[in-house]
N, C-alpha and C. Protein backbone atom coordinates (compact mmCIF):
# COMPACT_ATOMS: atom_id res chain seq x y z
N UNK A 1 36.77 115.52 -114.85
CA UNK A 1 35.75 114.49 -114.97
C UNK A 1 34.61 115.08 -115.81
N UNK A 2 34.35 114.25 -116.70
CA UNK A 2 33.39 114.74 -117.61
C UNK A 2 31.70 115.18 -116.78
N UNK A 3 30.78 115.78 -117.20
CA UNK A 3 29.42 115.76 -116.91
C UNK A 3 28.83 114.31 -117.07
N UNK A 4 29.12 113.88 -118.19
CA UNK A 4 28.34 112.44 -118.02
C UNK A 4 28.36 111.26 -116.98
N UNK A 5 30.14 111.40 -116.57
CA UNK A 5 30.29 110.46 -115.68
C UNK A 5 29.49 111.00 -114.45
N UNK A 6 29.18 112.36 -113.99
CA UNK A 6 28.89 112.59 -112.68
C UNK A 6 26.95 112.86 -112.79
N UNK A 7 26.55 112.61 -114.03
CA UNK A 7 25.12 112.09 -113.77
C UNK A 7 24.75 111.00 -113.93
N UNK A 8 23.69 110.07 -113.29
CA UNK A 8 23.95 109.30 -113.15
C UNK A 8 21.90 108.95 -113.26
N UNK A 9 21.61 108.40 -114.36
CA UNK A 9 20.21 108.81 -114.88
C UNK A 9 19.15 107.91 -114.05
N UNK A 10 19.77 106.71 -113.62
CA UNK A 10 19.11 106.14 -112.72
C UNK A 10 18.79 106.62 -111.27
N UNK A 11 20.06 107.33 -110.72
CA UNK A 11 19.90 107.98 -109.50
C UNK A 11 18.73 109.00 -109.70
N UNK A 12 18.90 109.55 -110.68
CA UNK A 12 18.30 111.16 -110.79
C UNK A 12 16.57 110.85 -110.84
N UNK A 13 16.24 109.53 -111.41
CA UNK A 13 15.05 109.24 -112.22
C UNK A 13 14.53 108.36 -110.07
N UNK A 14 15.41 107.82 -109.82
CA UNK A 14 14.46 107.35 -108.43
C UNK A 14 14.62 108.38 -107.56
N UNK A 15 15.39 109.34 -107.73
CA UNK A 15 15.27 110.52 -106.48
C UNK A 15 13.89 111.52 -107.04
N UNK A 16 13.37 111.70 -108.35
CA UNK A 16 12.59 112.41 -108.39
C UNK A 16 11.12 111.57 -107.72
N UNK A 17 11.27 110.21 -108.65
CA UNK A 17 10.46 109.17 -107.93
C UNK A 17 10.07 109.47 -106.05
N UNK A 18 11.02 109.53 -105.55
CA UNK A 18 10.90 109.18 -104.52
C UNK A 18 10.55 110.57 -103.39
N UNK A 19 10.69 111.94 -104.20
CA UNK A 19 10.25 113.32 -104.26
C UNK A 19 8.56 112.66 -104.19
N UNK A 20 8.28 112.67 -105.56
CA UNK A 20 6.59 112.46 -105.63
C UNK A 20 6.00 111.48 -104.61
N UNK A 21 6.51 110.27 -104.82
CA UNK A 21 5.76 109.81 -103.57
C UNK A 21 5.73 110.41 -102.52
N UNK A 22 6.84 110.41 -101.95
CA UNK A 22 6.33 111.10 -100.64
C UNK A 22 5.75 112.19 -100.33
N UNK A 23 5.64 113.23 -101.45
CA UNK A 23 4.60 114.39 -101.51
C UNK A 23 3.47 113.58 -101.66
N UNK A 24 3.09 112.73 -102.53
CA UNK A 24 1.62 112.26 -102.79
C UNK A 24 1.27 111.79 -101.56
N UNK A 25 1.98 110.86 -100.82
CA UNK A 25 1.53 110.14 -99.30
C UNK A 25 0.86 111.19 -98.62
N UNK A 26 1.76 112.59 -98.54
CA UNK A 26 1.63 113.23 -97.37
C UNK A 26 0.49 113.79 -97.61
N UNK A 27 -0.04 114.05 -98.83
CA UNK A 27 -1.31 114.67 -99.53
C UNK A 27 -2.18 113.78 -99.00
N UNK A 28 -1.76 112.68 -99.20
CA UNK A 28 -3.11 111.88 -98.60
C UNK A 28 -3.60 110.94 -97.58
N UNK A 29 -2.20 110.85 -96.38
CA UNK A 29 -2.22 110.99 -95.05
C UNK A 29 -2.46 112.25 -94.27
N UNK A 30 -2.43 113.39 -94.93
CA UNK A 30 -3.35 114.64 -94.48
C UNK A 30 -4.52 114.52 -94.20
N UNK A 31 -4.76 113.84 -95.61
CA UNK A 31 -6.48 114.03 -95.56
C UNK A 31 -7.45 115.22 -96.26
N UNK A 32 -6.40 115.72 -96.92
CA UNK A 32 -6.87 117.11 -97.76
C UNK A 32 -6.06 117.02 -99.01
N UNK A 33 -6.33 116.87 -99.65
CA UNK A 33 -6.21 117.11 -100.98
C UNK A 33 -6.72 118.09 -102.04
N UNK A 34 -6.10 119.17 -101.96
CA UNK A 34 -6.90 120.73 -102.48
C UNK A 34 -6.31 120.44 -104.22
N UNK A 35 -7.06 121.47 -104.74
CA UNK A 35 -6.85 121.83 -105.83
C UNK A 35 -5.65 122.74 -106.45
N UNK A 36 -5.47 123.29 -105.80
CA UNK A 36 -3.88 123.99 -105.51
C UNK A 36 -3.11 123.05 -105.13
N UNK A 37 -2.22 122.47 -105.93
CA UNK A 37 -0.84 121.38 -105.28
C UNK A 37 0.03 122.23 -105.46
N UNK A 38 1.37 123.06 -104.90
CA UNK A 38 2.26 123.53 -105.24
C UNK A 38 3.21 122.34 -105.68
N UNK A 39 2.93 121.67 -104.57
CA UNK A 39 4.52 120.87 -104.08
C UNK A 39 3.79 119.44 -105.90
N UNK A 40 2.98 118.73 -106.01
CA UNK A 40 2.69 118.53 -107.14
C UNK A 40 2.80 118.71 -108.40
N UNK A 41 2.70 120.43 -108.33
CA UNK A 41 3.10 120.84 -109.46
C UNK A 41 4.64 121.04 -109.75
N UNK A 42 5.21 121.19 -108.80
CA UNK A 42 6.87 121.34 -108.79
C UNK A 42 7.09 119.73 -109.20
N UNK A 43 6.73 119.24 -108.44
CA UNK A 43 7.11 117.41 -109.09
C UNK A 43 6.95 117.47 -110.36
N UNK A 44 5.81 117.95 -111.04
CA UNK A 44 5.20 117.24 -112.41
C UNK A 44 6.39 118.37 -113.34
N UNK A 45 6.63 119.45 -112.75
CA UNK A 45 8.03 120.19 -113.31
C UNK A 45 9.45 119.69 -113.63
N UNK A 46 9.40 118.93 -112.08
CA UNK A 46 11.14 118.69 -112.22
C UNK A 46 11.11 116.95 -113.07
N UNK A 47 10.08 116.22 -113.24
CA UNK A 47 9.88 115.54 -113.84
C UNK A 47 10.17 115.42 -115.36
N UNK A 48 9.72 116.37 -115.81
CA UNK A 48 9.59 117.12 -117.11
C UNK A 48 10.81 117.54 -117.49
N UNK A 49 11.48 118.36 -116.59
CA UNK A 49 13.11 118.08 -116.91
C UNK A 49 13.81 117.12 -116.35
N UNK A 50 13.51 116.35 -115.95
CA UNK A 50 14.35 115.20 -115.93
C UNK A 50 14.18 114.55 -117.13
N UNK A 51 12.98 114.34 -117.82
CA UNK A 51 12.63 113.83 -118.86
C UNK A 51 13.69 114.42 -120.19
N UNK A 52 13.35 116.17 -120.08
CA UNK A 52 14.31 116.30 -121.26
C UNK A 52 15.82 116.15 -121.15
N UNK A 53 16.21 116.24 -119.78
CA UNK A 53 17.70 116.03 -119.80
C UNK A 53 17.92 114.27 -120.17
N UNK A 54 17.10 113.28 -119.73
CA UNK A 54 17.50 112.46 -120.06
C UNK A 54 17.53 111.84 -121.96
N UNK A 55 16.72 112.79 -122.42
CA UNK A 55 16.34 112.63 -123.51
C UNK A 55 17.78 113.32 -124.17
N UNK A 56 18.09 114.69 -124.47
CA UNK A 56 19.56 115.14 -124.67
C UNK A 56 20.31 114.41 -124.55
N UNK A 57 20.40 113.39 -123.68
CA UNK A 57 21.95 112.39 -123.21
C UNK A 57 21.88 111.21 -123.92
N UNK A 58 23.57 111.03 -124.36
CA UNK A 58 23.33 110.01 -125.28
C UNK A 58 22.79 109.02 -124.92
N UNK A 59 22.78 108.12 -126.13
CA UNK A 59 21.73 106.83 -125.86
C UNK A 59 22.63 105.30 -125.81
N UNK A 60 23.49 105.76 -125.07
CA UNK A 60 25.00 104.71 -125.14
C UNK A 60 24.91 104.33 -123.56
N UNK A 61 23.84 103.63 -123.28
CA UNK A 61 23.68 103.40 -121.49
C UNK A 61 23.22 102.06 -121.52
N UNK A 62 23.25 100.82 -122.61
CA UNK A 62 22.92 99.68 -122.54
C UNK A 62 21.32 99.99 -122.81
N UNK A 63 20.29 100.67 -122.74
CA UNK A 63 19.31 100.23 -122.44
C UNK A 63 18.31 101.07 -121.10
N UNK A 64 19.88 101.57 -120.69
CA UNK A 64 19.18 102.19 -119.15
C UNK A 64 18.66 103.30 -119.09
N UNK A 65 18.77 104.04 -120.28
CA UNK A 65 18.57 105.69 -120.84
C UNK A 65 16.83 105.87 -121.02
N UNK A 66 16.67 104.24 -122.17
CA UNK A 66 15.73 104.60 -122.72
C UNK A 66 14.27 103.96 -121.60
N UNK A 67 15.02 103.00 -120.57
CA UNK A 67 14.29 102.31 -119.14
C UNK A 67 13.97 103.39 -118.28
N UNK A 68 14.81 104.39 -118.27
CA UNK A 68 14.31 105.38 -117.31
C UNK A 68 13.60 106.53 -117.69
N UNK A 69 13.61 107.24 -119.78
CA UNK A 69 12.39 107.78 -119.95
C UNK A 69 11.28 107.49 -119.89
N UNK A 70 10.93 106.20 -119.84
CA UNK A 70 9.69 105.01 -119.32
C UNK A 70 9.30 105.36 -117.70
N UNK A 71 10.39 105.16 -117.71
CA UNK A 71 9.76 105.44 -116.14
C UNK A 71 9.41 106.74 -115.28
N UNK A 72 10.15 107.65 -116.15
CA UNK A 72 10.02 109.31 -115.88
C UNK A 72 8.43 109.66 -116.58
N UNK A 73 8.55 109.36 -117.94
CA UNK A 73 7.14 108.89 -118.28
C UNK A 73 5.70 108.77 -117.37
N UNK A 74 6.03 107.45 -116.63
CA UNK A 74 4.73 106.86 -116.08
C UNK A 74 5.04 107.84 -114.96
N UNK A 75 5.97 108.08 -114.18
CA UNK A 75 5.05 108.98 -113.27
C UNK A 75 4.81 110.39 -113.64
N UNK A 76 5.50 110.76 -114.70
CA UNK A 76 4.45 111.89 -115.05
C UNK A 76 3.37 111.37 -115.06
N UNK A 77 2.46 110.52 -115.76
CA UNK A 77 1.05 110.30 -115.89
C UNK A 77 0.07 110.18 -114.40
N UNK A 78 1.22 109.47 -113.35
CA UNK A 78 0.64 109.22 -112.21
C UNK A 78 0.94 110.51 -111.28
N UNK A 79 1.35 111.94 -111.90
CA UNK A 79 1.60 113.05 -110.85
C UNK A 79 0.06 113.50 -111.60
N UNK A 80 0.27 113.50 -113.23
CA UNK A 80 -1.43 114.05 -113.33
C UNK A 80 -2.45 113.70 -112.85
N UNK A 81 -2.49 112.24 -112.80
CA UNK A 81 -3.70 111.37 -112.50
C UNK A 81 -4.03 111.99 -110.78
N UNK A 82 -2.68 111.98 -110.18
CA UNK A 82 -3.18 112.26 -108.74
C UNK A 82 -3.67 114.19 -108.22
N UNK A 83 -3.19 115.04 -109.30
CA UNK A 83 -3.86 116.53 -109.37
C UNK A 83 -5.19 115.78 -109.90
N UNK A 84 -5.32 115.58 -110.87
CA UNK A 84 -6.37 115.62 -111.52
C UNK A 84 -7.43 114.68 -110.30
N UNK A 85 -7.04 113.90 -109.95
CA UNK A 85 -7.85 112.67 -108.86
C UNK A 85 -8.11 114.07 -107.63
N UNK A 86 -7.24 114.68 -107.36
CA UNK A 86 -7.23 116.03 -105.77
C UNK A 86 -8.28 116.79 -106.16
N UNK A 87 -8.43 117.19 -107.66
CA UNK A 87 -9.24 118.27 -108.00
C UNK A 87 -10.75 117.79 -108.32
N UNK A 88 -11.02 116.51 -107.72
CA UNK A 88 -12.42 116.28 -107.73
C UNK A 88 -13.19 116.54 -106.49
């Protein structure tokens, strides 16, 4: 079975999704929000490669390739926005 068939860019793009949120919740059902995020910064990491792996893979997905660097995209912006929002 090839690599392509067994990734699957939509899965990969809402499991990281769903990584950050629930780190961000817990950041802020704590009630502390420090300047040091580990677990943040590992998101805004594995994000980043998710981004380039999806970018490497062909672009033969209907549409769904280039829907989910969009969306890997915006929450990169919304993992910065929320360090950058902790570190005030």
């Amino acid at each position: 079975m090839s690599l392509s068939r067994l990734f699957n860019p939509s899965l990969a793009v809402g499991a990281v999704l769903g990584v950050s949120v629930v780190l961000g919740a817990q950041a802020f059902f704590d009630g502390r929000a420090l300047a040091n995020q580990p677990f943040m910064d590992a998101a805004l990491a594995s994000l980043r490669a998710a981004r380039e792996n999806l970018v490497q893979a062909t672009p033969n997905k209907g549409g769904h390739r280039d829907r989910a660097i969009d969306l890997v995209d915006r929450a990169i912006e919304q993992v910065k926005e929320g360090i950058a929002y902790a570190a005030q």
